[in-house]
C-alpha atoms as a PDB file:
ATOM      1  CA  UNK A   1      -7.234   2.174   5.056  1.00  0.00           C
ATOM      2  CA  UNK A   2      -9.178  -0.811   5.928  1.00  0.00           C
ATOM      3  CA  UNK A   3      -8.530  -0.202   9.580  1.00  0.00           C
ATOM      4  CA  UNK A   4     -10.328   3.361   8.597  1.00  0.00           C
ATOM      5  CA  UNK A   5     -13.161   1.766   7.293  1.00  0.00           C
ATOM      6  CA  UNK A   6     -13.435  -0.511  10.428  1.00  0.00           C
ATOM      7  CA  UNK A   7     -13.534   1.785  12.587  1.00  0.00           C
ATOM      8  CA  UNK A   8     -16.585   3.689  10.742  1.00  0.00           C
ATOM      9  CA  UNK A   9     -14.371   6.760   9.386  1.00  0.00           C
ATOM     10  CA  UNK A  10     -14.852   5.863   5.679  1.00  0.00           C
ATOM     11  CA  UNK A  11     -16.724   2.744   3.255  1.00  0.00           C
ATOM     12  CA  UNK A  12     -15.304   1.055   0.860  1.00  0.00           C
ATOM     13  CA  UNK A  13     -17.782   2.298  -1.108  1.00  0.00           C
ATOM     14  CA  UNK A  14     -16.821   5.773  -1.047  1.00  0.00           C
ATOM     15  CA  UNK A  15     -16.663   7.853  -3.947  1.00  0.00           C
ATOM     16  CA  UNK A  16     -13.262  10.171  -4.837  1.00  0.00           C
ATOM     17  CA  UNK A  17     -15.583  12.600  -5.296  1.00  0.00           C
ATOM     18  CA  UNK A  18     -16.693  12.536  -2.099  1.00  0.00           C
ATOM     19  CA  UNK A  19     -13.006  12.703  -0.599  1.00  0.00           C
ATOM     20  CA  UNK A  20     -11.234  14.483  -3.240  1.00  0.00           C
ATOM     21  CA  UNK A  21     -13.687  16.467  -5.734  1.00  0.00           C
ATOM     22  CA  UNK A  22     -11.687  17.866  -8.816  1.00  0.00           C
ATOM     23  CA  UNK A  23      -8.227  15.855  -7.982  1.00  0.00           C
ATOM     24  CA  UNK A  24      -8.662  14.119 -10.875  1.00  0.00           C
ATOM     25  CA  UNK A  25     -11.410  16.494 -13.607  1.00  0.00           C
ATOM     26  CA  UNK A  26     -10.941  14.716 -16.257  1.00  0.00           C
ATOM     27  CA  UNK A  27     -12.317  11.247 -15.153  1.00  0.00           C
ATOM     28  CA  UNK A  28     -15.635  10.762 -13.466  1.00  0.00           C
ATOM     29  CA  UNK A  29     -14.487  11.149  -9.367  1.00  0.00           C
ATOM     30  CA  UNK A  30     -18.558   9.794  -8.569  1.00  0.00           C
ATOM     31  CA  UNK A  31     -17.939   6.452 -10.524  1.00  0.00           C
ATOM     32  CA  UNK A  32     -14.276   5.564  -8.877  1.00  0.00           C
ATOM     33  CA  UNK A  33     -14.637   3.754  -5.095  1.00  0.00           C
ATOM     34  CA  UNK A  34     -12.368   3.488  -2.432  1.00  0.00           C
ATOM     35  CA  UNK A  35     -12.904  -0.003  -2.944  1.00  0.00           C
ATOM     36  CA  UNK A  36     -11.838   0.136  -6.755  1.00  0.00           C
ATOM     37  CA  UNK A  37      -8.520   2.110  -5.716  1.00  0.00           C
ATOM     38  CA  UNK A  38      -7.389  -0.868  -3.209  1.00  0.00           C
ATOM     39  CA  UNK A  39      -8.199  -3.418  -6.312  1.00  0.00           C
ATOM     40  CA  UNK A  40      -6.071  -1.483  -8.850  1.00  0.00           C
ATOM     41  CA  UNK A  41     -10.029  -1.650 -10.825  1.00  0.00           C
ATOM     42  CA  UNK A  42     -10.450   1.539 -10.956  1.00  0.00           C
ATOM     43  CA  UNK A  43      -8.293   3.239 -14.252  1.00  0.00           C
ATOM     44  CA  UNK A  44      -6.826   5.980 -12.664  1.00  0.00           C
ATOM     45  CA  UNK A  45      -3.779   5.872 -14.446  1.00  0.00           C
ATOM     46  CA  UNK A  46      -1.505   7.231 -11.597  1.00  0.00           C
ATOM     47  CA  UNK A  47       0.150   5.720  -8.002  1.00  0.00           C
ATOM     48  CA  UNK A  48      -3.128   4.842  -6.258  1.00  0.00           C
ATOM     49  CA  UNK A  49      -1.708   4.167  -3.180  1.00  0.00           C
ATOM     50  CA  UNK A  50      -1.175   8.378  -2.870  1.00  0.00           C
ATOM     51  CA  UNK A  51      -4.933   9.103  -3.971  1.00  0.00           C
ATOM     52  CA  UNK A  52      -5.784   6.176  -1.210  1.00  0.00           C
ATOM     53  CA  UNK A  53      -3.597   8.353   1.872  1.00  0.00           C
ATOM     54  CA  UNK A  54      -4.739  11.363   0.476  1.00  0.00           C
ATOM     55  CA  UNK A  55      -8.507  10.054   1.436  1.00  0.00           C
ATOM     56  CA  UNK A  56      -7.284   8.548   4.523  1.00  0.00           C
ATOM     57  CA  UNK A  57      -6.173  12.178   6.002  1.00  0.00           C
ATOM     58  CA  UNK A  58      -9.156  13.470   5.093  1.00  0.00           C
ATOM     59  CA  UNK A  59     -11.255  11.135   6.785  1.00  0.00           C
ATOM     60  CA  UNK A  60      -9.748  10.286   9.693  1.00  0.00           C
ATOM     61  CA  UNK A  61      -7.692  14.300  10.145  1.00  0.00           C
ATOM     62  CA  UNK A  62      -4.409  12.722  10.751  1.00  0.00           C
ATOM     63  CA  UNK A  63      -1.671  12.102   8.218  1.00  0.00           C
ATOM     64  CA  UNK A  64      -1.034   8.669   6.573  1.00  0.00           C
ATOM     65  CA  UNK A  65       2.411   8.843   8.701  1.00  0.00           C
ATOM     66  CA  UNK A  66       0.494   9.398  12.125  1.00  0.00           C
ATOM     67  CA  UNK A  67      -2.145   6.574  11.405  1.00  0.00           C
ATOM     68  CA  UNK A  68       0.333   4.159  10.447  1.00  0.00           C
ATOM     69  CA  UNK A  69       2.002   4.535  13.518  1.00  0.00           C
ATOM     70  CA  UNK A  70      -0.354   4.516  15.654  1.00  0.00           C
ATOM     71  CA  UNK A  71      -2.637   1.277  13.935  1.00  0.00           C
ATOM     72  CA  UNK A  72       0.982  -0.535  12.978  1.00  0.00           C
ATOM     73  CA  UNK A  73       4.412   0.371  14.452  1.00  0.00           C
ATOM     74  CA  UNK A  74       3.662   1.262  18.393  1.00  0.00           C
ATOM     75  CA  UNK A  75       0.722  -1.569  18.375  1.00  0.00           C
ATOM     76  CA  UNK A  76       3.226  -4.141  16.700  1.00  0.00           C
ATOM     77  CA  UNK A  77       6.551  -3.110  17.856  1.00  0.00           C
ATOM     78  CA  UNK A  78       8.142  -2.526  14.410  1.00  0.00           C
ATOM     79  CA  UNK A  79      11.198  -0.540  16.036  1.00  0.00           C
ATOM     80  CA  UNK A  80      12.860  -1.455  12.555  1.00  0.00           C
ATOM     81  CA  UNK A  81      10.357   0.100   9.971  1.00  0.00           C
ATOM     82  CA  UNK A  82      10.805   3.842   9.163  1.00  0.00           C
ATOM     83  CA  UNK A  83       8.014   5.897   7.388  1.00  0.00           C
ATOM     84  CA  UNK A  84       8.616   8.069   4.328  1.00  0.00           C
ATOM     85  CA  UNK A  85      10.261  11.350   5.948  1.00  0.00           C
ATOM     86  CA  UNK A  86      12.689  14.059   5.007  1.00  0.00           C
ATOM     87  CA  UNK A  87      16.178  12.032   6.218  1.00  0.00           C
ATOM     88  CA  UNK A  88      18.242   9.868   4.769  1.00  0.00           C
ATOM     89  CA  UNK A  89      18.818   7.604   8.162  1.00  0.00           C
ATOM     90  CA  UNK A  90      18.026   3.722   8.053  1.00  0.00           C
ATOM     91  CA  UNK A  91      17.481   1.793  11.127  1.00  0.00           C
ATOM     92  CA  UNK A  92      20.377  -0.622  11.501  1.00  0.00           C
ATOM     93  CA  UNK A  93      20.827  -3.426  10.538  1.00  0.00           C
ATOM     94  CA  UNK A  94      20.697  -2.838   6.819  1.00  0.00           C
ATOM     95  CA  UNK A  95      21.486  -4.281   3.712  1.00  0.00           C
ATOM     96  CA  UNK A  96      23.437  -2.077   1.513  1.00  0.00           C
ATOM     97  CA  UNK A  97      22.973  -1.269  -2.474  1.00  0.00           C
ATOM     98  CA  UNK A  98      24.992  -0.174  -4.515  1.00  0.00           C
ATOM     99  CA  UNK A  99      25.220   1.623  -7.953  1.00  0.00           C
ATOM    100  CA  UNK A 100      28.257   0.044 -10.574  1.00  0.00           C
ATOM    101  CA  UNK A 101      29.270   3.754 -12.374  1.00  0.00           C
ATOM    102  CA  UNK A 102      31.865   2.705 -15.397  1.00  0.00           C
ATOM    103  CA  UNK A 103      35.818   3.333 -14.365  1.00  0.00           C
ATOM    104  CA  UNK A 104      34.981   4.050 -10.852  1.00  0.00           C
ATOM    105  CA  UNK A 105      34.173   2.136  -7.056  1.00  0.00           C
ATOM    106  CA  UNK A 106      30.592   1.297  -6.860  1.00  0.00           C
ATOM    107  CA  UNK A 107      28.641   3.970  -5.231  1.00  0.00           C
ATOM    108  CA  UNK A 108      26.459   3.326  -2.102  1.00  0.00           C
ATOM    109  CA  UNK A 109      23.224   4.142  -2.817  1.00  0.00           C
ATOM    110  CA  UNK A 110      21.662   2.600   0.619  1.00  0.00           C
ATOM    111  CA  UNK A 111      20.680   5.669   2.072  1.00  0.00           C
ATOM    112  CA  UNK A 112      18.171   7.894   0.302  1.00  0.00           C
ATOM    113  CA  UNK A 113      15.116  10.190   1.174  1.00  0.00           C
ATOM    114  CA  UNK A 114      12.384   7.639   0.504  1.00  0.00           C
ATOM    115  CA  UNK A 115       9.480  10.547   1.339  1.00  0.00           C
ATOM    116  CA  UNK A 116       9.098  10.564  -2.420  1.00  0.00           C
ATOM    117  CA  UNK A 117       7.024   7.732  -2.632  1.00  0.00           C
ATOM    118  CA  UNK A 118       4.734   8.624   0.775  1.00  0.00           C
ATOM    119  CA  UNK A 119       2.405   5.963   0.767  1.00  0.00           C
ATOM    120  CA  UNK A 120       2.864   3.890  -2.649  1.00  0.00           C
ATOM    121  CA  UNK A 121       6.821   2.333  -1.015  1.00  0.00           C
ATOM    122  CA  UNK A 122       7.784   5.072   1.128  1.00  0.00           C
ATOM    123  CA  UNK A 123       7.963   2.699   4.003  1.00  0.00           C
ATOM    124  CA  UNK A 124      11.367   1.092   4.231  1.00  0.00           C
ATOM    125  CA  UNK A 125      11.158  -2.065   6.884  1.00  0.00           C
ATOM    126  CA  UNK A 126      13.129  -5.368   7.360  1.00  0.00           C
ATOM    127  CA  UNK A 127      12.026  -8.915   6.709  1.00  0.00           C
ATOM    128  CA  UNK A 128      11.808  -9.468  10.843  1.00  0.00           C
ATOM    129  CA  UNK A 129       9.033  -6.577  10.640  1.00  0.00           C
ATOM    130  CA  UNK A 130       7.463  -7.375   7.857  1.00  0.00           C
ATOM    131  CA  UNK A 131       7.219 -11.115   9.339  1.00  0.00           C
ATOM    132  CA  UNK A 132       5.441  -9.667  12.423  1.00  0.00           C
ATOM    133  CA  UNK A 133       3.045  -7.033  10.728  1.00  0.00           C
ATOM    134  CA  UNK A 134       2.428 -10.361   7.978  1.00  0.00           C
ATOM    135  CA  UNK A 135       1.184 -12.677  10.870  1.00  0.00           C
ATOM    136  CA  UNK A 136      -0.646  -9.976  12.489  1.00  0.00           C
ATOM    137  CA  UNK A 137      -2.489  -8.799   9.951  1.00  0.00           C
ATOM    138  CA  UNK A 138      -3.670 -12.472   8.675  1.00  0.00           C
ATOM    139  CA  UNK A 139      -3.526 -13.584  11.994  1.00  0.00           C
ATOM    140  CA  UNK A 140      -6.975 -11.017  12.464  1.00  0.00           C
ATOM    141  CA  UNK A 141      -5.251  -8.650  14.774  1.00  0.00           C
ATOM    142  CA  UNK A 142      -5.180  -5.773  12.489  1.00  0.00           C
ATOM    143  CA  UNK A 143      -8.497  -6.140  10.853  1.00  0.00           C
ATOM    144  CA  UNK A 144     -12.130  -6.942  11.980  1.00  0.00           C
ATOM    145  CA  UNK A 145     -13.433 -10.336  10.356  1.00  0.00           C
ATOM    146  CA  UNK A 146     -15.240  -7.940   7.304  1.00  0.00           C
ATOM    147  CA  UNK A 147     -12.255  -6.133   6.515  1.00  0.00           C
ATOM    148  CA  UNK A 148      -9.840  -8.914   6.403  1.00  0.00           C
ATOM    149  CA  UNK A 149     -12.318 -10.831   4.519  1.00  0.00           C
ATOM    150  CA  UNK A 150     -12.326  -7.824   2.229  1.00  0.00           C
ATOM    151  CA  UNK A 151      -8.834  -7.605   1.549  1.00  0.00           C
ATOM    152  CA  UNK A 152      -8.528 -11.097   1.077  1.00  0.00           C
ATOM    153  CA  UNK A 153     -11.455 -10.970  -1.524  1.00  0.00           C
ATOM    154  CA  UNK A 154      -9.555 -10.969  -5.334  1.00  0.00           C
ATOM    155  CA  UNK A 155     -10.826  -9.899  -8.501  1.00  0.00           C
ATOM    156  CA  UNK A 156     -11.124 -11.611 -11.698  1.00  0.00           C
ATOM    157  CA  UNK A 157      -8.096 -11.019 -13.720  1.00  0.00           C
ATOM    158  CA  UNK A 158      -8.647 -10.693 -17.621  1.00  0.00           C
ATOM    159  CA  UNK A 159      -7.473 -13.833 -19.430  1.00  0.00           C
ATOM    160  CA  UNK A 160      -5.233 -11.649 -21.107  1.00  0.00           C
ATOM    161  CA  UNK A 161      -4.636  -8.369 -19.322  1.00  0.00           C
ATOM    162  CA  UNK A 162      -2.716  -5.682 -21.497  1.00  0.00           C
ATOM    163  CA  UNK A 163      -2.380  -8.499 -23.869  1.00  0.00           C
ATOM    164  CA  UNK A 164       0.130 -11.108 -22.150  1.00  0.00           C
ATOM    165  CA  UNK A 165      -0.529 -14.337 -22.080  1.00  0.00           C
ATOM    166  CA  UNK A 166      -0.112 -16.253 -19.215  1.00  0.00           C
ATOM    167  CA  UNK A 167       0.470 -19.995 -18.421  1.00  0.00           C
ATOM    168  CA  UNK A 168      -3.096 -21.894 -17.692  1.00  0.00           C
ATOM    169  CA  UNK A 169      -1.055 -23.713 -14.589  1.00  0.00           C
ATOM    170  CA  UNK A 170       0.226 -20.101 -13.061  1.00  0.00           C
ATOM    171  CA  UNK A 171      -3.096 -18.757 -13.685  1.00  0.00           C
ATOM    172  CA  UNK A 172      -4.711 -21.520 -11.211  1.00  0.00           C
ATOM    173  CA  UNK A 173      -2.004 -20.805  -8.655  1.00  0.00           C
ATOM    174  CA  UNK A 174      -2.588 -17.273  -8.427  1.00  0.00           C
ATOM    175  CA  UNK A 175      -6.466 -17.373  -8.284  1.00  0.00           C
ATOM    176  CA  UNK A 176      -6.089 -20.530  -5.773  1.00  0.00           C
ATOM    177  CA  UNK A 177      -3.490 -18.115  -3.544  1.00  0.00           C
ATOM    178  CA  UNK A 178      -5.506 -14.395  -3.721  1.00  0.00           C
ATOM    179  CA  UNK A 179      -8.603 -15.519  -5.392  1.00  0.00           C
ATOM    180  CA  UNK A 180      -9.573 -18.129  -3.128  1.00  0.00           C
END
């Protein structure tokens, strides 16, 4: 998304209505940014990762699966990531999961059709991938200097969101980590 916005194709400060008008009728699409989607600020109570693809198509005409491809996977090299699709398959090496089901063997559950959750955890990668697509994208090979600052930038957490309480000490770690 922020690779999008680079590269001119969209602003942060984009409206849903501008993208998507009536996806969502019952909340106000002209009040709700891109920018508010990426911060989780925005209310829409639903995945807003898929709104977020759903915008990216329509700006840049390719699907989320074809953009990340070509900005992450052929650029980086991630021969071990696979994209939300229709098959079961997992590149190998894999770690396997399995299900306990009373009175009988534990079922393998590693292999599933992940297309279900397209772009909000779709993508199933390993941790030498995620390493390399991690350093890139801090590293500022990803991003331009604005967007990377922009993703970077945090937002001010309620002191007591949804009414939990949290621990003065682990508040000041997470602000000093994504707050900065």
């Amino acid at each position: 998304m922020l690779g999008a916005v680079g590269d001119g194709q969209l602003s942060l400060d984009d409206t849903l209505a501008r993208w998507l008008p009536g996806v969502l009728p019952r909340l106000d699409e002209s009040a709700i940014t891109v920018r508010m989607q990426l911060d989780h600020t925005s209310g829409v109570p639903d995945a807003d990762y898929w709104l977020l693809a759903m915008i990216l198509e329509r700006a840049t005409g390719q699907s989320y699966t074809e953009q990340i491809e070509a900005r992450l996977l052929r650029p980086l090299g991630l021969a071990h990531t696979v994209l939300p699709s229709n098959t079961t398959g997992l590149p190998r090496p894999y770690m396997h999961g399995y299900s306990l089901r009373p009175g009988k063997p534990p079922l393998d559950v590693s292999a599933f059709n992940s297309s279900w959750g397209s772009s909000s955890g779709g993508i199933v990668s390993t941790t030498g991938d995620l390493d390399r697509f991690a350093a890139a994208l801090l590293g500022g090979r990803l991003l331009a200097p604005e967007e990377l600052a922009a993703m970077k930038r945090g937002v001010r957490v309620p002191a007591s969101p949804m009414g939990v309480s949290v621990d003065r000490s682990i508040r000041k770690v997470v602000e000093a980590a994504f707050c900065g």
